[in-house]
N, C-alpha and C. Protein backbone atom coordinates (compact mmCIF):
# COMPACT_ATOMS: atom_id res chain seq x y z
N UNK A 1 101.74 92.47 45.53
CA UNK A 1 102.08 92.53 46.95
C UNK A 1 102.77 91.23 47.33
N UNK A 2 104.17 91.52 47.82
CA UNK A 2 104.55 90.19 48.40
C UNK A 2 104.29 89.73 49.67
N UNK A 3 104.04 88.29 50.31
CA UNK A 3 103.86 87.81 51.38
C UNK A 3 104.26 88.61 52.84
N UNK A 4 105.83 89.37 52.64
CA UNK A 4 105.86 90.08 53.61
C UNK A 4 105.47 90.99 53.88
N UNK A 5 104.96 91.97 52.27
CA UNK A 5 104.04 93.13 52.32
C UNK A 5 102.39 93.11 52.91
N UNK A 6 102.44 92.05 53.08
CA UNK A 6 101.29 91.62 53.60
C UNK A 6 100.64 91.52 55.30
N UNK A 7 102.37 90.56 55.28
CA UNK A 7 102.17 90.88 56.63
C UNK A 7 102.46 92.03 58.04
N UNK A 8 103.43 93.05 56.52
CA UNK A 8 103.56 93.89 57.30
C UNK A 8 102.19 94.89 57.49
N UNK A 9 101.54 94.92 56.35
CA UNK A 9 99.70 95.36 56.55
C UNK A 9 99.21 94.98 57.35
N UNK A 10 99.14 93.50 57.77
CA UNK A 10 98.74 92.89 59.48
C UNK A 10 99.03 93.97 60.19
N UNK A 11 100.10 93.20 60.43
CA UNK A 11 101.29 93.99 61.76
C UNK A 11 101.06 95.56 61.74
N UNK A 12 100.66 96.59 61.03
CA UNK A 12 100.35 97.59 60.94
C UNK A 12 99.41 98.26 61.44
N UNK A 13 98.44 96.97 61.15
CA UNK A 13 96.97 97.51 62.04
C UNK A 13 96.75 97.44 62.83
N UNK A 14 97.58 96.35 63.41
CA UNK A 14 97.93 95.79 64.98
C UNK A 14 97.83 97.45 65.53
N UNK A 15 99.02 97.36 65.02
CA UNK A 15 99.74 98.84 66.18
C UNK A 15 98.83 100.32 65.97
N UNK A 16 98.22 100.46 64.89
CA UNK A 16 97.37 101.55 64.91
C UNK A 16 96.50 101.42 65.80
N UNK A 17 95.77 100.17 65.53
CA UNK A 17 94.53 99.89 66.83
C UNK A 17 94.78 99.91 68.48
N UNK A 18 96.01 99.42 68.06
CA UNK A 18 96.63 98.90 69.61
C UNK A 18 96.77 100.56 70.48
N UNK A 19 97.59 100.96 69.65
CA UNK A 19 97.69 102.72 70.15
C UNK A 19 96.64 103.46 70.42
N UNK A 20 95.46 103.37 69.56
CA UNK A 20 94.41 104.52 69.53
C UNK A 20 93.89 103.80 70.81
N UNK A 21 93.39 102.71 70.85
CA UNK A 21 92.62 101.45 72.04
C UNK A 21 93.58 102.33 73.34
N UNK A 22 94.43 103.06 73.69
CA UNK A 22 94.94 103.28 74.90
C UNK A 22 95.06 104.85 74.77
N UNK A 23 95.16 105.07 73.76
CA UNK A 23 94.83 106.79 73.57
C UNK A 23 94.55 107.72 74.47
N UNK A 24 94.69 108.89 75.05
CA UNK A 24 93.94 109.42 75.98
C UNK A 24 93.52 109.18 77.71
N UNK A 25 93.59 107.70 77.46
CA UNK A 25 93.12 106.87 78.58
C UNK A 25 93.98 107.01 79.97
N UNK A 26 93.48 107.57 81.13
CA UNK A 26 94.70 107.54 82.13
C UNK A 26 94.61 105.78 82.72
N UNK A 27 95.54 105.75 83.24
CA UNK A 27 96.13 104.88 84.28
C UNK A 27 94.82 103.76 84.69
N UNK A 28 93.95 104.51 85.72
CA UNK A 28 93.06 104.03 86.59
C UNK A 28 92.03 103.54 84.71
N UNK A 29 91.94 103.96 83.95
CA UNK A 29 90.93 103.97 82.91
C UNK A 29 91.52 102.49 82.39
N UNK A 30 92.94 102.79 82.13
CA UNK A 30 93.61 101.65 81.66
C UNK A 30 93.11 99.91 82.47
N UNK A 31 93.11 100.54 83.61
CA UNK A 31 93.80 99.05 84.70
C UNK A 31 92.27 98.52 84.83
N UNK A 32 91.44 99.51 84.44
CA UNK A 32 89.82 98.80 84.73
C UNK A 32 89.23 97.86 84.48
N UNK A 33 88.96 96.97 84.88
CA UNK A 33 88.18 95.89 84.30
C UNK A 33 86.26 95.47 84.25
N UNK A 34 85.76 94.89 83.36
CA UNK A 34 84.50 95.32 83.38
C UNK A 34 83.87 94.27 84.65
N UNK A 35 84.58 93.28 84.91
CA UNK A 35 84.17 92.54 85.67
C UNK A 35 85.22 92.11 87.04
N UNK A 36 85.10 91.34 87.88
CA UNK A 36 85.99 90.28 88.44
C UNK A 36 86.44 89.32 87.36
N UNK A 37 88.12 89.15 87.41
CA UNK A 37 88.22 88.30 87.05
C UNK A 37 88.64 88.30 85.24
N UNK A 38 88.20 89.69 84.81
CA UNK A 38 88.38 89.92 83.54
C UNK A 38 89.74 90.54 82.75
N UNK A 39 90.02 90.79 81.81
CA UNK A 39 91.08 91.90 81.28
C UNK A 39 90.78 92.90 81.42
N UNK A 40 92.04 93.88 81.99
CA UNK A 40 92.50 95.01 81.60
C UNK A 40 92.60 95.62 80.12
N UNK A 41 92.43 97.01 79.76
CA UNK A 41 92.90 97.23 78.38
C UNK A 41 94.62 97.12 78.95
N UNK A 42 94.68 97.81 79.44
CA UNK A 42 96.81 97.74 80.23
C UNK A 42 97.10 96.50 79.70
N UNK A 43 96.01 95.22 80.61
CA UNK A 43 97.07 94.11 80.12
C UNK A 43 96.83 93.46 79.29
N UNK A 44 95.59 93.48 78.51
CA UNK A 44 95.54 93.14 76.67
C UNK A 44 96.47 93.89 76.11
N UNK A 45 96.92 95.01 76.16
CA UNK A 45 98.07 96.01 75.22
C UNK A 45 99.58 95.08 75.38
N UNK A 46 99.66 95.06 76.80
CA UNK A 46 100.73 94.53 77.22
C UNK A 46 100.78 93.51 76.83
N UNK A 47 99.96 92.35 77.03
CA UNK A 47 100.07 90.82 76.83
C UNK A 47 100.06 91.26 74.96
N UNK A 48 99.54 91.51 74.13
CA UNK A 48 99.41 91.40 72.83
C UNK A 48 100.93 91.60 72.30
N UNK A 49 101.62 93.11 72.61
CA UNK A 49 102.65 93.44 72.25
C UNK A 49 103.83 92.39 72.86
N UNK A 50 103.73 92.12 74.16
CA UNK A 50 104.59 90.81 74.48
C UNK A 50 104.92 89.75 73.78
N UNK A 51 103.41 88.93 73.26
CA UNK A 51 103.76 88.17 72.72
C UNK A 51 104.09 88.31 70.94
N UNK A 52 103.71 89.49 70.68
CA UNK A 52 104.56 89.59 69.32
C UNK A 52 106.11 89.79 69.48
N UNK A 53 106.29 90.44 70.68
CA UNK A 53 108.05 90.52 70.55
C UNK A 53 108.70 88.90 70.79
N UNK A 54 107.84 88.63 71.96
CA UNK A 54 108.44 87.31 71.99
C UNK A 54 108.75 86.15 70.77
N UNK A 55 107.57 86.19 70.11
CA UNK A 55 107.57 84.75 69.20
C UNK A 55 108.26 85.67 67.85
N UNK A 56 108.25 87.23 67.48
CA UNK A 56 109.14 87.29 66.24
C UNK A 56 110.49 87.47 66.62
N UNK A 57 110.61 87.42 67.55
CA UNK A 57 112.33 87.80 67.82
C UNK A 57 112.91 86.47 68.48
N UNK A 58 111.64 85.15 68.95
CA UNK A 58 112.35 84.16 68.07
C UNK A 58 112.69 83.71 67.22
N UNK A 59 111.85 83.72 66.46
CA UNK A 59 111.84 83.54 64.66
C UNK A 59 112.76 84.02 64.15
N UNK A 60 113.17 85.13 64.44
CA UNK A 60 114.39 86.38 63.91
C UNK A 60 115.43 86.16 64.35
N UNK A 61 115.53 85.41 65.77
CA UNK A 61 117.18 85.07 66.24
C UNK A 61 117.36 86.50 67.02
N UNK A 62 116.32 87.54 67.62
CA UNK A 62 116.57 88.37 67.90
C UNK A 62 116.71 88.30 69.71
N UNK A 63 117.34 89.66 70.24
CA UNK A 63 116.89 89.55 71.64
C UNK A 63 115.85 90.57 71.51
N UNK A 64 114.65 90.52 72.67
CA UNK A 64 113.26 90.91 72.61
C UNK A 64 113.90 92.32 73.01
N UNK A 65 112.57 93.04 72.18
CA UNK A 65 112.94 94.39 73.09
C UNK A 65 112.78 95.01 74.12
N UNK A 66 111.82 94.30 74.47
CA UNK A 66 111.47 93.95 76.18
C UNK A 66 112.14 94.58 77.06
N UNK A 67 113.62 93.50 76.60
CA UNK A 67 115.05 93.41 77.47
C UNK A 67 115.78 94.01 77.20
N UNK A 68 115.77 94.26 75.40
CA UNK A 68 116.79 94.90 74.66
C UNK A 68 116.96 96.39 74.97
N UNK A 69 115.58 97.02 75.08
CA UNK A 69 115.05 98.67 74.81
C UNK A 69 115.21 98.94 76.26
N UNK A 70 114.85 98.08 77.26
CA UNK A 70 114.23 98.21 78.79
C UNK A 70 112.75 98.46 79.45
N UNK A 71 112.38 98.18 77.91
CA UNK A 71 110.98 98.18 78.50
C UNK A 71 110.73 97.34 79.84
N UNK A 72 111.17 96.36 80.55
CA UNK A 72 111.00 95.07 81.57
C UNK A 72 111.30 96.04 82.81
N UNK A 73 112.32 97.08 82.91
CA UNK A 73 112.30 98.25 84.03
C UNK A 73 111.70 99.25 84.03
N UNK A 74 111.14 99.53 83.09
CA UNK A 74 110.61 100.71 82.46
C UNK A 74 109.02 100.20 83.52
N UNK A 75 108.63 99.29 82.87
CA UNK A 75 107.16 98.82 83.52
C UNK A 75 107.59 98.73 84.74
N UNK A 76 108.53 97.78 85.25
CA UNK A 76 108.29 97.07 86.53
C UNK A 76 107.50 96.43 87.07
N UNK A 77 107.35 95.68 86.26
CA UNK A 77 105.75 94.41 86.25
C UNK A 77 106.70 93.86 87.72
N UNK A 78 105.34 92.98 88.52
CA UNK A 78 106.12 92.28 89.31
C UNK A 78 106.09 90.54 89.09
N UNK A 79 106.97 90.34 87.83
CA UNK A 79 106.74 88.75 86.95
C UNK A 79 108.00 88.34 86.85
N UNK A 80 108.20 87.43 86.18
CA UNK A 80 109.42 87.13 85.99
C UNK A 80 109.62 87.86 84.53
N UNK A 81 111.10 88.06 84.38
CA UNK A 81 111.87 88.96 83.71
C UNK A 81 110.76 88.51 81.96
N UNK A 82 110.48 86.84 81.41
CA UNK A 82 110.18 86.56 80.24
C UNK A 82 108.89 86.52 80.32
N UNK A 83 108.09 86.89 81.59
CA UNK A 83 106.30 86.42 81.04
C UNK A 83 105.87 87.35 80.22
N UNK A 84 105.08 86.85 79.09
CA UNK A 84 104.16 87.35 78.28
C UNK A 84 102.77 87.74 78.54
N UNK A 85 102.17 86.83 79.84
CA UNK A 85 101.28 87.41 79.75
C UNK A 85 100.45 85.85 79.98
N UNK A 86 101.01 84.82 79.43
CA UNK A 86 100.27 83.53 78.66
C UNK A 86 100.25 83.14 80.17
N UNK A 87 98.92 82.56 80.51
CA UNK A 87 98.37 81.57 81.77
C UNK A 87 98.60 82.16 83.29
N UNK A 88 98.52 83.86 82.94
CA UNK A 88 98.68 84.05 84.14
C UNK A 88 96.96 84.68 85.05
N UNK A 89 96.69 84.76 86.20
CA UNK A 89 95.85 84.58 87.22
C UNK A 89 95.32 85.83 87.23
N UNK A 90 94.15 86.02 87.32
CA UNK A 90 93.30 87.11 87.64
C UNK A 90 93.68 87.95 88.11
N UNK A 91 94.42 87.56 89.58
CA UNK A 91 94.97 88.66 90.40
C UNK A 91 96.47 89.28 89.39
N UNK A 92 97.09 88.46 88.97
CA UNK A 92 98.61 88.60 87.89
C UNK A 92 98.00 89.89 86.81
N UNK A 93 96.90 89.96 86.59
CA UNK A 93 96.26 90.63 85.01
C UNK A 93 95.84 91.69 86.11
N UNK A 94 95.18 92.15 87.35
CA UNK A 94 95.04 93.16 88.17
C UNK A 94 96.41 94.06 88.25
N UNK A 95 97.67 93.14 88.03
CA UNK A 95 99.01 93.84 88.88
C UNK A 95 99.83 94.64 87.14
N UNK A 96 99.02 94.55 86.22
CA UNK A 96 100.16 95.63 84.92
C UNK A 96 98.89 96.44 84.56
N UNK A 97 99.86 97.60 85.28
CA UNK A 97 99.39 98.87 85.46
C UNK A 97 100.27 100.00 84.80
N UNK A 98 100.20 100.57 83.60
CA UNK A 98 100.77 101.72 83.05
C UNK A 98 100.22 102.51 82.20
N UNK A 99 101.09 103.58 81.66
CA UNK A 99 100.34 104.55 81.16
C UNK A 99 100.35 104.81 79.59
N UNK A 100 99.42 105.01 79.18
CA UNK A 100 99.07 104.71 77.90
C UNK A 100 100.35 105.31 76.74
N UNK A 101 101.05 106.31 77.60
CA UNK A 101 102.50 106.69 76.61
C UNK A 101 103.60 105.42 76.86
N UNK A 102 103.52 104.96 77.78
CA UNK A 102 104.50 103.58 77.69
C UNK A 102 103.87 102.26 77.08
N UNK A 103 102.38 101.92 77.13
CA UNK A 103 102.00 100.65 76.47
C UNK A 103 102.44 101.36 74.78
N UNK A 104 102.32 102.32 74.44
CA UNK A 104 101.79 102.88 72.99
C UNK A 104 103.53 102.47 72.94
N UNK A 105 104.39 103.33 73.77
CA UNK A 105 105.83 103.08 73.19
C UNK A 105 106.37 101.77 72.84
N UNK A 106 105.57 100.89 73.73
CA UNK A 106 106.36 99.86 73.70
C UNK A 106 105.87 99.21 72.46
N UNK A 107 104.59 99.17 72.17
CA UNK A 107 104.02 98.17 71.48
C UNK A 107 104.68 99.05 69.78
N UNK A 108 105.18 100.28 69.83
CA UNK A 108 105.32 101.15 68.67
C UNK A 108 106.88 100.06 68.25
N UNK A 109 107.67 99.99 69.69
CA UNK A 109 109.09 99.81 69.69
C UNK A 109 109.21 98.18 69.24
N UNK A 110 108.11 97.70 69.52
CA UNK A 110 107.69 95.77 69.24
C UNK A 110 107.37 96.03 67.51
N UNK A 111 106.46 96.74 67.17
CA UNK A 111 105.96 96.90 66.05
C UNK A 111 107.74 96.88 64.65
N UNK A 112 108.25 97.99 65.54
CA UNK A 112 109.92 98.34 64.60
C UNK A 112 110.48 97.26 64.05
N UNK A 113 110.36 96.67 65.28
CA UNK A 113 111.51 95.41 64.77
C UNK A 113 111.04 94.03 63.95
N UNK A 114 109.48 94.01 64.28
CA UNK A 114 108.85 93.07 63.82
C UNK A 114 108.86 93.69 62.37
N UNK A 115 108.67 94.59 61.85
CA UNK A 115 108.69 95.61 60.39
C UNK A 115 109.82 94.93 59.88
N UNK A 116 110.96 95.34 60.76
CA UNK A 116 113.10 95.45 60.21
C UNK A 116 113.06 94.00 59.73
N UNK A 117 112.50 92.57 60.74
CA UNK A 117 112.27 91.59 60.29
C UNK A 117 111.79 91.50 58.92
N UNK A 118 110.88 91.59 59.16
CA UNK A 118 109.97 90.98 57.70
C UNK A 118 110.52 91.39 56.57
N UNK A 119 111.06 92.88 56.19
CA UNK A 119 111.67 93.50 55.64
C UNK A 119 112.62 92.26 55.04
N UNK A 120 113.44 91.51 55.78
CA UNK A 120 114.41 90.36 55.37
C UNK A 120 113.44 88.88 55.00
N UNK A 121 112.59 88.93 55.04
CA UNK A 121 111.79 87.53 54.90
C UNK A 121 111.56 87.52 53.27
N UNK A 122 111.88 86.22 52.73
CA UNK A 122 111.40 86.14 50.95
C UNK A 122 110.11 85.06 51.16
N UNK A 123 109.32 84.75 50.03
CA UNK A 123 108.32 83.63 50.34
C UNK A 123 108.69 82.99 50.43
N UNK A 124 109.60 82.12 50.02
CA UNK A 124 110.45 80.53 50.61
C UNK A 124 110.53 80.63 52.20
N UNK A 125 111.13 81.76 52.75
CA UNK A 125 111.45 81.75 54.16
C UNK A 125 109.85 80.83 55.21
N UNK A 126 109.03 81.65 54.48
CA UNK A 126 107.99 81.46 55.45
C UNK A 126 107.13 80.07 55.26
N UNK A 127 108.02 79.02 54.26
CA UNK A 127 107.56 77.13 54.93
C UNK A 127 109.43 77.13 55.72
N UNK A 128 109.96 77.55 56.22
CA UNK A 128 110.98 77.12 57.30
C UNK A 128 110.52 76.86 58.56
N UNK A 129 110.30 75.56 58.51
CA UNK A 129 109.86 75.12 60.48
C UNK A 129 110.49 76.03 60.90
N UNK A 130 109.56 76.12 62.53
CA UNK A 130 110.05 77.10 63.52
C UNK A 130 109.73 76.56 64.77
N UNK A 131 109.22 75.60 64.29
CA UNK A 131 108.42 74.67 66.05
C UNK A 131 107.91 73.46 65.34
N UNK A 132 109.05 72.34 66.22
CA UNK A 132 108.67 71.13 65.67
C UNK A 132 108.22 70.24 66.85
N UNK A 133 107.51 71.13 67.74
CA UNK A 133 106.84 70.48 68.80
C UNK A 133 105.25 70.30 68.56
N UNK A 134 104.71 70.80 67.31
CA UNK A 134 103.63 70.24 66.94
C UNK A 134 103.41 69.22 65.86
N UNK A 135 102.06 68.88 65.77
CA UNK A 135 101.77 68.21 64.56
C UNK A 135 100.81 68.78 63.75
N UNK A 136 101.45 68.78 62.58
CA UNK A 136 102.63 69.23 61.53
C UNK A 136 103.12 70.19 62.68
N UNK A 137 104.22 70.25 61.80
CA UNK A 137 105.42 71.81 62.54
C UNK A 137 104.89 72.94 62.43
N UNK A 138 104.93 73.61 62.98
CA UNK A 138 105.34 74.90 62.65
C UNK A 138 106.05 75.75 62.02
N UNK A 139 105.61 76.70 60.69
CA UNK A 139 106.43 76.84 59.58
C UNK A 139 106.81 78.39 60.15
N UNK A 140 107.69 79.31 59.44
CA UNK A 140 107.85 80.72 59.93
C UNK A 140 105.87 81.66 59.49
N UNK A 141 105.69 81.15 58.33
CA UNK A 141 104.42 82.09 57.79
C UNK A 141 102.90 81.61 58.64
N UNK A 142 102.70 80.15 58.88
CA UNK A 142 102.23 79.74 60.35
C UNK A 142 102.39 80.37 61.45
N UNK A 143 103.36 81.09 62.14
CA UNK A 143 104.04 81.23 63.01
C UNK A 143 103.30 82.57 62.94
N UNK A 144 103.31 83.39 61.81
CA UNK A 144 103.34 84.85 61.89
C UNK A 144 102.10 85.11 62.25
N UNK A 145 101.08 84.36 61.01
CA UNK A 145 100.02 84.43 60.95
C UNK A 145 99.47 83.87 62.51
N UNK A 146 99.88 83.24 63.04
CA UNK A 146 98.65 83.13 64.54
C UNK A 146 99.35 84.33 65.13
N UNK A 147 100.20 84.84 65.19
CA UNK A 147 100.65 86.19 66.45
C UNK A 147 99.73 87.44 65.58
N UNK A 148 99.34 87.62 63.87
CA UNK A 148 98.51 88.64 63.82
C UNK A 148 97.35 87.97 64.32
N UNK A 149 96.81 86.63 64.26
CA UNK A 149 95.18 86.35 64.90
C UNK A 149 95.18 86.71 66.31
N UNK A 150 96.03 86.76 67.15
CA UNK A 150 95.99 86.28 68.50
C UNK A 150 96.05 88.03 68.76
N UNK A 151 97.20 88.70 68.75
CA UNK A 151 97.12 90.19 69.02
C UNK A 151 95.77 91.34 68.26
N UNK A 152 95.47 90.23 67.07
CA UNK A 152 94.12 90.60 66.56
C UNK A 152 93.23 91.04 67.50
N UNK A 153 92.58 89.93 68.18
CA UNK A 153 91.76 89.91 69.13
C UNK A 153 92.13 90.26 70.35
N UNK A 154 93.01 90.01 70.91
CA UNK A 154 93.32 91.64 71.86
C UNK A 154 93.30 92.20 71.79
N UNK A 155 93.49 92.96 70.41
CA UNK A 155 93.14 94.50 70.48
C UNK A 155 91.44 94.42 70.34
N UNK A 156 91.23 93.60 69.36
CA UNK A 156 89.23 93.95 69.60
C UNK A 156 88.69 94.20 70.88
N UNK A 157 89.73 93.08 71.77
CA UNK A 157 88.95 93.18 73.40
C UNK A 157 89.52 94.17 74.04
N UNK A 158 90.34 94.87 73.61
CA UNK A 158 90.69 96.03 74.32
C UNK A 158 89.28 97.42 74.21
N UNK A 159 89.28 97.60 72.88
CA UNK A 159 88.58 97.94 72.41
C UNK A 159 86.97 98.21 72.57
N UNK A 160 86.55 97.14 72.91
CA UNK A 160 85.68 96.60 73.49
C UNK A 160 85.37 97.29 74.93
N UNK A 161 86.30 96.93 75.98
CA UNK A 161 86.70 97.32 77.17
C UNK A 161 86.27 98.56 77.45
N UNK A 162 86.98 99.27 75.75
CA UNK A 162 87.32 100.69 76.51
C UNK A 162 85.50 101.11 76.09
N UNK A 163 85.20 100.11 75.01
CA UNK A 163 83.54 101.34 74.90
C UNK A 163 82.96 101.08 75.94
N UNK A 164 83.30 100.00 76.91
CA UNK A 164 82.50 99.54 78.32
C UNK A 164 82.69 100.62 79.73
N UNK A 165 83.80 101.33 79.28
CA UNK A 165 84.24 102.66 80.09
C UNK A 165 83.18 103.90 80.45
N UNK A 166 82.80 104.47 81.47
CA UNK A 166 82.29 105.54 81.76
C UNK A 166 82.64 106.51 80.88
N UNK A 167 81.68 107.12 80.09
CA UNK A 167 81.65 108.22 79.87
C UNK A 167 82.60 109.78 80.44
């Protein structure tokens, strides 16, 4: 198995989980939260798939599909055109609200390209800095690997969420 076959096994499970986690679920089921103050499954789906389009389609030199596909009108979040999702406010995580055939599309349509990527990645690629605003840098296979940890656990907490759902 090579490095990218690998990570395309990540990235795979991402999106299986990510999909089934919104499955079925209407709208109002979606936008629920178990508490004040908590996540949505809507906007764990959303924020997870965001930030995988975002950070591989930097990496890739790509434009997101976000913007590319139209997912950004399609939702009609009320954010600015690039938020992901990252540091936004209780009330901000109350306001992405959709339906489980558009989180599933989108995150299916994030999943494509992140695939078409990797598809081009050899193991050398992935020590190529990609962010030299930390210490050490940031390499491309660094890079990949925290967007499967991070969308990892959004989907668990989606997940989560939804077994917290009424019957």
């Amino acid at each position: 198995m090579t490095p990218a076959e690998l990570l395309k096994d990540a990235f795979g499970r991402i999106v299986e989980s990510g999909t089934a986690v919104v499955d079925g679920l209407s709208e109002d089921q979606l936008a629920s939260r178990p508490a004040p103050g908590t996540n949505s499954i809507a906007w764990l789906v959303w924020h997870l798939a965001r930030v995988q389009d975002d950070h591989v389609a930097e990496v890739a030199g790509l434009e997101q599909v976000w913007t590319a596909q139209g997912f950004v009108d399609r939702f009609g979040l009320p954010f600015e055109r690039d938020a992901t999702g990252y540091g936004q406010s209780a009330d901000e995580v109350g306001q992405v609200r959709a339906s489980a055939d558009l989180l599933a599309a989108y995150l299916r349509a994030v999943h494509e390209q992140t695939v078409a990527y990797l598809d081009t990645v050899s193991a050398d690629d992935l020590d190529r800095v990609v962010d030299e605003q930390w210490d050490p840098p940031v390499t491309l296979g660094v890079r990949l690997v925290s967007v499967v940890d991070d969308d990892t656990q959004h989907v668990g907490q989606a997940a989560y969420v939804r077994g917290l759902l009424p019957s």
